[in-house]
C-alpha atoms as a PDB file:
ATOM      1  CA  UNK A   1      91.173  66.784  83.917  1.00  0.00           C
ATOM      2  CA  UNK A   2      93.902  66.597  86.642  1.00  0.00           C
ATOM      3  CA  UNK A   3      95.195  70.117  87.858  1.00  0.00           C
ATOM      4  CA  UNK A   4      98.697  70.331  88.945  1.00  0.00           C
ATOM      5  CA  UNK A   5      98.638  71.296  92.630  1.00  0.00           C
ATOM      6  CA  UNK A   6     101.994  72.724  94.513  1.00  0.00           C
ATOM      7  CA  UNK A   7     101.547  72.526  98.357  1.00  0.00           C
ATOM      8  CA  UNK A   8     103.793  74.715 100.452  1.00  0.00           C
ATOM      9  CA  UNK A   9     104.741  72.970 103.627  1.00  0.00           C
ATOM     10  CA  UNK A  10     108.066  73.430 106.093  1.00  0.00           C
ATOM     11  CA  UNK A  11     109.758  70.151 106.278  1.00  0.00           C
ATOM     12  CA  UNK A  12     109.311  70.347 110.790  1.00  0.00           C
ATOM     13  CA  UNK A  13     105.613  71.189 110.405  1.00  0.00           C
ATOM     14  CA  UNK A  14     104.428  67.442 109.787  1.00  0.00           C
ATOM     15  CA  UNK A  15     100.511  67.959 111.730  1.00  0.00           C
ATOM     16  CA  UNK A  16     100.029  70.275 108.655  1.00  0.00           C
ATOM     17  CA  UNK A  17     101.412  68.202 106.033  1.00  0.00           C
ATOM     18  CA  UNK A  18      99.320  65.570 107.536  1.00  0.00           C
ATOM     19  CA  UNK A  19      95.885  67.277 107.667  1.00  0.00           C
ATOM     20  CA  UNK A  20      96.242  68.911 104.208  1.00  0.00           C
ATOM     21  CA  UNK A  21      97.152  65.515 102.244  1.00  0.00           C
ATOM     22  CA  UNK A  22      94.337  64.480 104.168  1.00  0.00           C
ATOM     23  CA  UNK A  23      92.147  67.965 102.806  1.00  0.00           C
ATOM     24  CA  UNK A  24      93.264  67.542  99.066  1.00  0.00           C
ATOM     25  CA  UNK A  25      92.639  63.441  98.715  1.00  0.00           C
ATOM     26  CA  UNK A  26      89.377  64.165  98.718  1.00  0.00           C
ATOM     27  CA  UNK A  27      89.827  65.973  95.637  1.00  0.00           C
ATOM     28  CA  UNK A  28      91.185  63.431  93.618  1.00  0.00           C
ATOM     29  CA  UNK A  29      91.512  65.904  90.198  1.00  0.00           C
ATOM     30  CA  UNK A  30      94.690  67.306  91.963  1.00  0.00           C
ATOM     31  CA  UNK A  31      97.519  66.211  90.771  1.00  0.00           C
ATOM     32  CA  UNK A  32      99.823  67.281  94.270  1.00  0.00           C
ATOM     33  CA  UNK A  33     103.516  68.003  95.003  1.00  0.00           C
ATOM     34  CA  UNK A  34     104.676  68.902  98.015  1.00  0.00           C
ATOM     35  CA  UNK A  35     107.030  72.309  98.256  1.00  0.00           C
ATOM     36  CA  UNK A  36     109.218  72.484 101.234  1.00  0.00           C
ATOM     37  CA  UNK A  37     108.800  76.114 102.127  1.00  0.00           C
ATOM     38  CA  UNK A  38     111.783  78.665 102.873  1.00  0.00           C
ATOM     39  CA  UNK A  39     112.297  78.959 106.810  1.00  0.00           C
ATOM     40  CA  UNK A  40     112.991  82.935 107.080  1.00  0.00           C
ATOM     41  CA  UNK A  41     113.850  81.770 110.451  1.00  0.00           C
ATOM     42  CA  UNK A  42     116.983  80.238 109.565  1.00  0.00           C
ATOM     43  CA  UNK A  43     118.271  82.451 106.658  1.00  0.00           C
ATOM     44  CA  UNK A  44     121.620  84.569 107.317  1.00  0.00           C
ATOM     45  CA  UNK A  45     121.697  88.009 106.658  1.00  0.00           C
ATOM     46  CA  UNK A  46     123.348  87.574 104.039  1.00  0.00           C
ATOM     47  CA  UNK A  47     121.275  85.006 102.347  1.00  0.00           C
ATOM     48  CA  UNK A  48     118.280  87.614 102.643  1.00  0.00           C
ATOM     49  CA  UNK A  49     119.920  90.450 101.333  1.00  0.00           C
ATOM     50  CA  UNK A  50     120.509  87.857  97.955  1.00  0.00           C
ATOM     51  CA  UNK A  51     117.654  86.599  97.483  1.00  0.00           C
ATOM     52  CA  UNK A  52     115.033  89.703  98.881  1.00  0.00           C
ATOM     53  CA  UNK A  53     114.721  93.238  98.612  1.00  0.00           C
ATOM     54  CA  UNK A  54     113.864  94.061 102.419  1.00  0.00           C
ATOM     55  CA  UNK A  55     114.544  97.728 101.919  1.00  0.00           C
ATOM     56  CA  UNK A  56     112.075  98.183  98.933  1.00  0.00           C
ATOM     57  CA  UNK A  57     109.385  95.874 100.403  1.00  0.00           C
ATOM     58  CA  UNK A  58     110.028  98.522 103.863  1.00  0.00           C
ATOM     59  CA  UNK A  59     110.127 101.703 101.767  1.00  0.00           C
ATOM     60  CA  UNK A  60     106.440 100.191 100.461  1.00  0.00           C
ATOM     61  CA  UNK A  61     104.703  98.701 103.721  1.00  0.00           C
ATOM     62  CA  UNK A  62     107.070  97.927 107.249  1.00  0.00           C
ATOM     63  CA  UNK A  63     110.253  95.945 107.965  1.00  0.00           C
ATOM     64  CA  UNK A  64     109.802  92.365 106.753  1.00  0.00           C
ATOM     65  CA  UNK A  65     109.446  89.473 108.998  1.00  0.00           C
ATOM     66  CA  UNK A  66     111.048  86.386 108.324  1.00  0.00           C
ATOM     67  CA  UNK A  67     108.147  84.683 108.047  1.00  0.00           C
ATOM     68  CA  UNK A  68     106.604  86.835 105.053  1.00  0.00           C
ATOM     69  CA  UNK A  69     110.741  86.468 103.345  1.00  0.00           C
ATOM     70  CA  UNK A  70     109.566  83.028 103.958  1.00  0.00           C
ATOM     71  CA  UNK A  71     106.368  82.911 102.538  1.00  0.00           C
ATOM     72  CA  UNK A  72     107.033  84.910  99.762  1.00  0.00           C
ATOM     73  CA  UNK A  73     110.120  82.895  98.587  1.00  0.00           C
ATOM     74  CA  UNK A  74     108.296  79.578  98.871  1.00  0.00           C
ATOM     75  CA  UNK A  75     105.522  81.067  96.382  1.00  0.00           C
ATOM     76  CA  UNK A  76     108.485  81.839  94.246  1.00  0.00           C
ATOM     77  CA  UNK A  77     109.660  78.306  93.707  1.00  0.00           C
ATOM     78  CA  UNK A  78     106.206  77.388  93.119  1.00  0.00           C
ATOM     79  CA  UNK A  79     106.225  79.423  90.158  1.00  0.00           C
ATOM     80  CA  UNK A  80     109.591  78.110  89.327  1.00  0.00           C
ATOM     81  CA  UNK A  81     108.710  74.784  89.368  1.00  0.00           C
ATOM     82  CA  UNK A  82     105.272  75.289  86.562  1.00  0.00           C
ATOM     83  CA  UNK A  83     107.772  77.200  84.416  1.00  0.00           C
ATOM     84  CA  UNK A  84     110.316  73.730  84.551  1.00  0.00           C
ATOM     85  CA  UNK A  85     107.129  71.729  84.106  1.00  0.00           C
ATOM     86  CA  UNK A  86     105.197  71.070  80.853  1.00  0.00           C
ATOM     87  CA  UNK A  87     102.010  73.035  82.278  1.00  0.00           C
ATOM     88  CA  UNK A  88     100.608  76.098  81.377  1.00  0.00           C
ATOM     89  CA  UNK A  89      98.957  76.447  84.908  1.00  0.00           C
ATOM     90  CA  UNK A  90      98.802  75.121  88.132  1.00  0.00           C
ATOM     91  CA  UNK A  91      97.177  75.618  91.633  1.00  0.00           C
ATOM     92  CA  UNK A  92      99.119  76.680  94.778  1.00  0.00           C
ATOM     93  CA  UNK A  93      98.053  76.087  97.958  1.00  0.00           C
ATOM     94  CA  UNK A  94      99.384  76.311 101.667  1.00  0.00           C
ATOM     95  CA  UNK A  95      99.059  73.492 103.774  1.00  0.00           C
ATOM     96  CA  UNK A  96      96.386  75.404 106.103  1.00  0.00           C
ATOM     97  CA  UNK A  97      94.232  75.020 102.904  1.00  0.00           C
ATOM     98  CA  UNK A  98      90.521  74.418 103.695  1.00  0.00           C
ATOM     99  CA  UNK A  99      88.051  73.787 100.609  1.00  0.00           C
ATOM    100  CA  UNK A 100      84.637  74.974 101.089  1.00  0.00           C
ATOM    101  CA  UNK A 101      82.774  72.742  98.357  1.00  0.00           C
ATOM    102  CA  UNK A 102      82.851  69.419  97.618  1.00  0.00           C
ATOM    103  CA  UNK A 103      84.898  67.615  94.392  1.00  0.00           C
ATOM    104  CA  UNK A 104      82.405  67.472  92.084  1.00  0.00           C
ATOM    105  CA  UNK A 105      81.762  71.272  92.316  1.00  0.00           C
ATOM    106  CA  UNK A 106      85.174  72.697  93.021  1.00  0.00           C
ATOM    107  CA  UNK A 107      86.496  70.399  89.874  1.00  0.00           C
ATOM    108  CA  UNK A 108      83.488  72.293  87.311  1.00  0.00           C
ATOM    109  CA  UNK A 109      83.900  75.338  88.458  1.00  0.00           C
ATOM    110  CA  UNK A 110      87.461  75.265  87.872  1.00  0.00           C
ATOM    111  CA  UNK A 111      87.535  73.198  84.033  1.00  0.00           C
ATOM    112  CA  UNK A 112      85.086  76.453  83.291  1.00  0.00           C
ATOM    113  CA  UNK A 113      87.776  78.877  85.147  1.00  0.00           C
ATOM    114  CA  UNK A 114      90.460  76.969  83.061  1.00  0.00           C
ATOM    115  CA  UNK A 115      88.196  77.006  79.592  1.00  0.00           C
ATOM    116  CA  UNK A 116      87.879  80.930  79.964  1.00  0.00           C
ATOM    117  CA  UNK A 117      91.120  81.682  81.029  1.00  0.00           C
ATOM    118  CA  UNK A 118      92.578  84.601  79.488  1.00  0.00           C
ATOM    119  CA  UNK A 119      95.603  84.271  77.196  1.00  0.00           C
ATOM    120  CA  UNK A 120      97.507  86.303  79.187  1.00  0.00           C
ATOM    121  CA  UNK A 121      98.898  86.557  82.628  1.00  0.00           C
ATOM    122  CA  UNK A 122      96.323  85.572  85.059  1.00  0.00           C
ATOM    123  CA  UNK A 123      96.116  84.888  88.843  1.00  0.00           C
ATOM    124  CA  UNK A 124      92.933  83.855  90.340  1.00  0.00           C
ATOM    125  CA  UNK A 125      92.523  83.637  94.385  1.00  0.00           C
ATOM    126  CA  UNK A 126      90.185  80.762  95.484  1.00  0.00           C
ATOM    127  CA  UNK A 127      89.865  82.758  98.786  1.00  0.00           C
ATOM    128  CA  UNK A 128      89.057  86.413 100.508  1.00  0.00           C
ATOM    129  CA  UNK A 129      88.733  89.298  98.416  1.00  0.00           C
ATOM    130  CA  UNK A 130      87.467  92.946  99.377  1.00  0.00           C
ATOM    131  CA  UNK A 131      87.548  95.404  96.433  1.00  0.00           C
ATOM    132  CA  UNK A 132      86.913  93.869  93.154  1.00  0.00           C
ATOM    133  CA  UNK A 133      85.464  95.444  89.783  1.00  0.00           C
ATOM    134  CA  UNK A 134      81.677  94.207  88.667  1.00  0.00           C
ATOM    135  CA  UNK A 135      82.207  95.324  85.482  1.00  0.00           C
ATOM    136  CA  UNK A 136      83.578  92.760  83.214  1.00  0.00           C
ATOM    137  CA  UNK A 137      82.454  89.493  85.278  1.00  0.00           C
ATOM    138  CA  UNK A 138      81.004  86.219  84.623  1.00  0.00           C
ATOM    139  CA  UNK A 139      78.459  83.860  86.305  1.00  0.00           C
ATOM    140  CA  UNK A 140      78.856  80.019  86.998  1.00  0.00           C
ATOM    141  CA  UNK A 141      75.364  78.997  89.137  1.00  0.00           C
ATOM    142  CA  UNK A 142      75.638  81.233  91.836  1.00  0.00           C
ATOM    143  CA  UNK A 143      79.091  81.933  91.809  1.00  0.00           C
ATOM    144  CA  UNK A 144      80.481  85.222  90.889  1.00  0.00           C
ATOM    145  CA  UNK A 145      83.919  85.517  88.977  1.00  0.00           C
ATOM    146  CA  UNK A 146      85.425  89.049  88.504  1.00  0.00           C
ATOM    147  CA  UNK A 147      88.561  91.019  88.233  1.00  0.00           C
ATOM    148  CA  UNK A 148      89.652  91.149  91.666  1.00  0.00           C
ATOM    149  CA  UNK A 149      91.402  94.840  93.023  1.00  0.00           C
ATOM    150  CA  UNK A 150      92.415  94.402  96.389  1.00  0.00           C
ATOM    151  CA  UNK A 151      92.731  90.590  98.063  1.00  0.00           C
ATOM    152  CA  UNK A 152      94.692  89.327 101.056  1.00  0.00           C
ATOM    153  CA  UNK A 153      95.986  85.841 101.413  1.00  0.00           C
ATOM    154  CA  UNK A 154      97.561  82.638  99.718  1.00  0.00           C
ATOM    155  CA  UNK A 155      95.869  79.758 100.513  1.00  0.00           C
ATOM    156  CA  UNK A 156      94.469  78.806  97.352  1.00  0.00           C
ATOM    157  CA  UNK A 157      94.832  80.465  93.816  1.00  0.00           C
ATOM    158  CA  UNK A 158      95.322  79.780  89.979  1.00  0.00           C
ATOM    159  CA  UNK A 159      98.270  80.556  88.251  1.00  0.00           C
ATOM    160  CA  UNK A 160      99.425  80.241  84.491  1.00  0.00           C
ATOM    161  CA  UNK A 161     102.646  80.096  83.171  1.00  0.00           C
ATOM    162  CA  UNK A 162     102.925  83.783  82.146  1.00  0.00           C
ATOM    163  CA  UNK A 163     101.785  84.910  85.195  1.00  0.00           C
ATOM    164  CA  UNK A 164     104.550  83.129  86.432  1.00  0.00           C
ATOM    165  CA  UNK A 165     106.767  84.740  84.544  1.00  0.00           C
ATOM    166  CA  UNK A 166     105.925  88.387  85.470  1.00  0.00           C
ATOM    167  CA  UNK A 167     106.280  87.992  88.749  1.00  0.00           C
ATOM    168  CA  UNK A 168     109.988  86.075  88.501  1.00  0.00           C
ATOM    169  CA  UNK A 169     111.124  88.288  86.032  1.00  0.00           C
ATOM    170  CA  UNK A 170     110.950  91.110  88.508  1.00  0.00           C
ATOM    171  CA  UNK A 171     114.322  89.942  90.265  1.00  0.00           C
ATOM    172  CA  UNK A 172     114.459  89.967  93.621  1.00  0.00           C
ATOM    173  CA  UNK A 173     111.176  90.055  95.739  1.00  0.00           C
ATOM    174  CA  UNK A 174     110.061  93.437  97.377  1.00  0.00           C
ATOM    175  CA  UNK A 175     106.081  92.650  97.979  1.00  0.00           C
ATOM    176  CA  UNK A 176     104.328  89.841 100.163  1.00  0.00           C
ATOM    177  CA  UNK A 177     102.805  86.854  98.542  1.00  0.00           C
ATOM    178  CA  UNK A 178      99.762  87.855  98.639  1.00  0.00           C
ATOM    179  CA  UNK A 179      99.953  92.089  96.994  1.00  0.00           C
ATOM    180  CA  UNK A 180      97.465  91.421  94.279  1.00  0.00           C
ATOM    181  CA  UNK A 181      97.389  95.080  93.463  1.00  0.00           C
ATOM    182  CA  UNK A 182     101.280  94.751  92.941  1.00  0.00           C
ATOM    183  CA  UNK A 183     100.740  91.642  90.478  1.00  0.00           C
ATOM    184  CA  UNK A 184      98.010  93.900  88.972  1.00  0.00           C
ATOM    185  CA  UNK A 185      99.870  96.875  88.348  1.00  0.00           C
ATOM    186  CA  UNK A 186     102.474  94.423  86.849  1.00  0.00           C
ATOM    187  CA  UNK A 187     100.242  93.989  83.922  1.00  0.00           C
ATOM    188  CA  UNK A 188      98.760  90.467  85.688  1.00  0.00           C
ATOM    189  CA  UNK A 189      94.591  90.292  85.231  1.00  0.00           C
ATOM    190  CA  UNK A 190      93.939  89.444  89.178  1.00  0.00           C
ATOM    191  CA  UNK A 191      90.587  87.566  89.210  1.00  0.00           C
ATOM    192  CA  UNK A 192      88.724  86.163  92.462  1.00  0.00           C
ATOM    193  CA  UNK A 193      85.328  84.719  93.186  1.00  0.00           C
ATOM    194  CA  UNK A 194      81.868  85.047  95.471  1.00  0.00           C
ATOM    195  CA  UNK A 195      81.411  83.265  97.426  1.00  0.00           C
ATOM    196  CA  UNK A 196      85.049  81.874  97.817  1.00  0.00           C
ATOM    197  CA  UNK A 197      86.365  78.390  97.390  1.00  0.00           C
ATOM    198  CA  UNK A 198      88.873  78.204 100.289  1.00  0.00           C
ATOM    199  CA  UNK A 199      89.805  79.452 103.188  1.00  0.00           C
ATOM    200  CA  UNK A 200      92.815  79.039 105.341  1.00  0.00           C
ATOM    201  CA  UNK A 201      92.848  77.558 108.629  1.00  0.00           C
ATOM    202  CA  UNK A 202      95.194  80.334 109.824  1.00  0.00           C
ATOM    203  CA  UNK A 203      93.194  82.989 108.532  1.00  0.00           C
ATOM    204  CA  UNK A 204      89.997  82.573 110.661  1.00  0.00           C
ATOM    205  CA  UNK A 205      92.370  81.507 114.049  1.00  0.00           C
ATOM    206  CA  UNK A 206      92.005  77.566 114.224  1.00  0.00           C
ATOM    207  CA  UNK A 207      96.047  77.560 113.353  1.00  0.00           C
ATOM    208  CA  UNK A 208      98.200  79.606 113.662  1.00  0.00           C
ATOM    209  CA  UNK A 209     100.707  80.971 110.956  1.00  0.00           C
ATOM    210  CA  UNK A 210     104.472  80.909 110.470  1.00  0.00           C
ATOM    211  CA  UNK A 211     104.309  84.726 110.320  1.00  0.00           C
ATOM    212  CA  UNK A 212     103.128  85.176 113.692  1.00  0.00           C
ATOM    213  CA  UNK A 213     104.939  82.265 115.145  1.00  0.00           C
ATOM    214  CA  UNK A 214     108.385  83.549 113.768  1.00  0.00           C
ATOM    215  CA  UNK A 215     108.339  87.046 114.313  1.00  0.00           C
ATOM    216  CA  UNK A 216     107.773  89.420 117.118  1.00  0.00           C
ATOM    217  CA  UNK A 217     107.424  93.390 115.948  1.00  0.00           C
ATOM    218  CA  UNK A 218     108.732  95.652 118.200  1.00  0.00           C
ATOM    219  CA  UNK A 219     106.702  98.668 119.594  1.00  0.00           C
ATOM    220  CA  UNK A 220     108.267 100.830 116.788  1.00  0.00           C
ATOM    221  CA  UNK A 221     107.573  98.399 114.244  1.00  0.00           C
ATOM    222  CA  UNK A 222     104.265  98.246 115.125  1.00  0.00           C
ATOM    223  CA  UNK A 223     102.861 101.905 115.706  1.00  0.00           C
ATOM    224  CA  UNK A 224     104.739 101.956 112.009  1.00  0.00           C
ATOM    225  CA  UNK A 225     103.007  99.731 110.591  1.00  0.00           C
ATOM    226  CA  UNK A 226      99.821 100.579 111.941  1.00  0.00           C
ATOM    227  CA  UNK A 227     100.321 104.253 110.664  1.00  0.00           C
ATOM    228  CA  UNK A 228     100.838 102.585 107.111  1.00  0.00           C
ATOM    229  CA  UNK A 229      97.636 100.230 107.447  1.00  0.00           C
ATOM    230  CA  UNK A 230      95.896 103.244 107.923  1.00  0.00           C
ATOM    231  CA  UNK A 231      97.093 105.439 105.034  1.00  0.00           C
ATOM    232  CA  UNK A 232      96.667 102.007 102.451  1.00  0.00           C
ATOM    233  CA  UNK A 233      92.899 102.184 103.601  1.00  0.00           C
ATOM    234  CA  UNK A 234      93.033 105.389 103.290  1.00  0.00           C
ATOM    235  CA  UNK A 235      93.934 104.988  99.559  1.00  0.00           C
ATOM    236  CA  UNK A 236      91.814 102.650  98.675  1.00  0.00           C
ATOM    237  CA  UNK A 237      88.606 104.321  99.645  1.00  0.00           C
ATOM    238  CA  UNK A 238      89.980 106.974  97.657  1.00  0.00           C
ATOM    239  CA  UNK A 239      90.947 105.141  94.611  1.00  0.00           C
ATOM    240  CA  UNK A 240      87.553 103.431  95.147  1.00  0.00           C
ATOM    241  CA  UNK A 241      85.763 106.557  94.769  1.00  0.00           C
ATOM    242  CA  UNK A 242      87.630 107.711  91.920  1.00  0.00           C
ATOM    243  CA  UNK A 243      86.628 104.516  89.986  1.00  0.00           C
ATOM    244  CA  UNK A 244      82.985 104.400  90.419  1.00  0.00           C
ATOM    245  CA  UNK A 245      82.404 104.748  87.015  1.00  0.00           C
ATOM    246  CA  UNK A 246      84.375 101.213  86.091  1.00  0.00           C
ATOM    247  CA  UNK A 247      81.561 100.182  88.651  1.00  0.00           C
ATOM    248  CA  UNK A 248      84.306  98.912  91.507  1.00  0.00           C
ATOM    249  CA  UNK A 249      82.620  97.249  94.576  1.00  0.00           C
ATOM    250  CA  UNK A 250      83.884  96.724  97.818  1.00  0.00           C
ATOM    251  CA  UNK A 251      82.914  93.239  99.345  1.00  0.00           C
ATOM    252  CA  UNK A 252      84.140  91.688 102.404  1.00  0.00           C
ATOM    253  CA  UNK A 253      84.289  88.076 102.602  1.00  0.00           C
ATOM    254  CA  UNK A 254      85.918  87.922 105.873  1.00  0.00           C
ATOM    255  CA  UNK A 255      81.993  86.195 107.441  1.00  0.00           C
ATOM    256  CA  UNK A 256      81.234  84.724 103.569  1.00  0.00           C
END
């Protein structure tokens, strides 16, 4: 079974689009096109106000980078591109992808993802997840799949086509790529599993990302956005507490 594979890659960053053709060929069930990613960097102002919702994504966490407008846009014309395609799911990856198991493992567990995927929307991250619900969950060896609350990051993840869907039909963009709980509350079942798949180079500091590259926050900016890290925390210990009884767990995979 081949899987089609989008990998997100700006057209200047060729060490990257070298090393992760170089990841994924050892994987030879991936079926792989390359995405040119959106630059941030080098859209007007007025190209960003048409295409992304900077005030709502502000009103909801801090001022936008241009690297996140980036990022989030690229994931978008990944999503395009299943819906123009004659699959009903594919996998998205950034081209800091690193796979934790070998072929033969990652390619069963994911034909038994595929085989029990849910007729529905569905999104499933490869990678880090912290609050996720036990309740509900399956085994495969000792790998743990389960609806997924809270989850940070894009390097790897299933999509199917009417996943896709929900999250172009909302118009323009106003969350990061990665706001699971936003693709949740969008009626999308959010899955992830333990311990995770992938990880991305960027993630545990032997790269470094667009975001951080492109964009400097100001001292404003960031006392702002620290304030707001704080009170999402905040919330989800609460809303963690209040959901005990769905048996939520809180897991960090950040040393998994």
């Amino acid at each position: 079974m081949k899987i089609k594979t989008y990998i997100i890659n700006l057209k200047e960053a060729i060490e990257r689009k070298e090393y992760v053709l170089s990841e994924v060929d050892q994987y030879k069930f991936l079926d792989v096109e390359l995405v040119t990613a959106v630059d941030g960097r080098k859209m007007s102002e007025r190209e960003i106000q048409t295409r992304f919702d900077s005030k709502r994504f502000a009103y909801r966490f801090y001022e936008p980078s241009p690297g996140e407008i980036g990022c989030t846009l690229s994931h978008r014309e990944c999503y395009k591109r299943l819906l123009d395609s004659s699959e009903e799911f594919a996998l998205i990856c950034e081209d800091d992808v690193c796979f934790l198991v070998g072929e033969e493992l990652m390619s069963s567990l994911l034909k038994e993802v595929i085989e029990r995927m849910p007729h529905r929307p569905y999104v499933m991250t490869l990678s880090r997840h912290l609050v996720y619900y036990a309740k509900g969950g399956y085994q495969i060896g000792e790998y743990s799949f389960c609806r997924v609350y809270h989850a940070w990051g894009t390097c790897a993840y299933l999509i199917n086509r009417k996943a896709a869907e929900v999250m172009l039909r909302t118009g323009k963009p106003y969350y990061p790529a990665d706001d699971y709980r936003e693709m949740g509350r969008l009626g999308i079942r959010v899955e992830g599993v333990y311990p995770m798949l992938a990880i991305g180079k960027s993630e545990i500091g032997e790269v470094p990302t667009s975001i951080t590259q492109s964009y400097k926050m100001n001292l404003r900016t960031r006392i702002r956005g620290n304030i707001i890290g704080k009170i999402r925390g905040f919330l989800i210990r609460i809303n963690y507490l209040k959901n005990r009884e769905n048996h939520m767990k809180i897991v960090d995979t950040r040393n998994s």
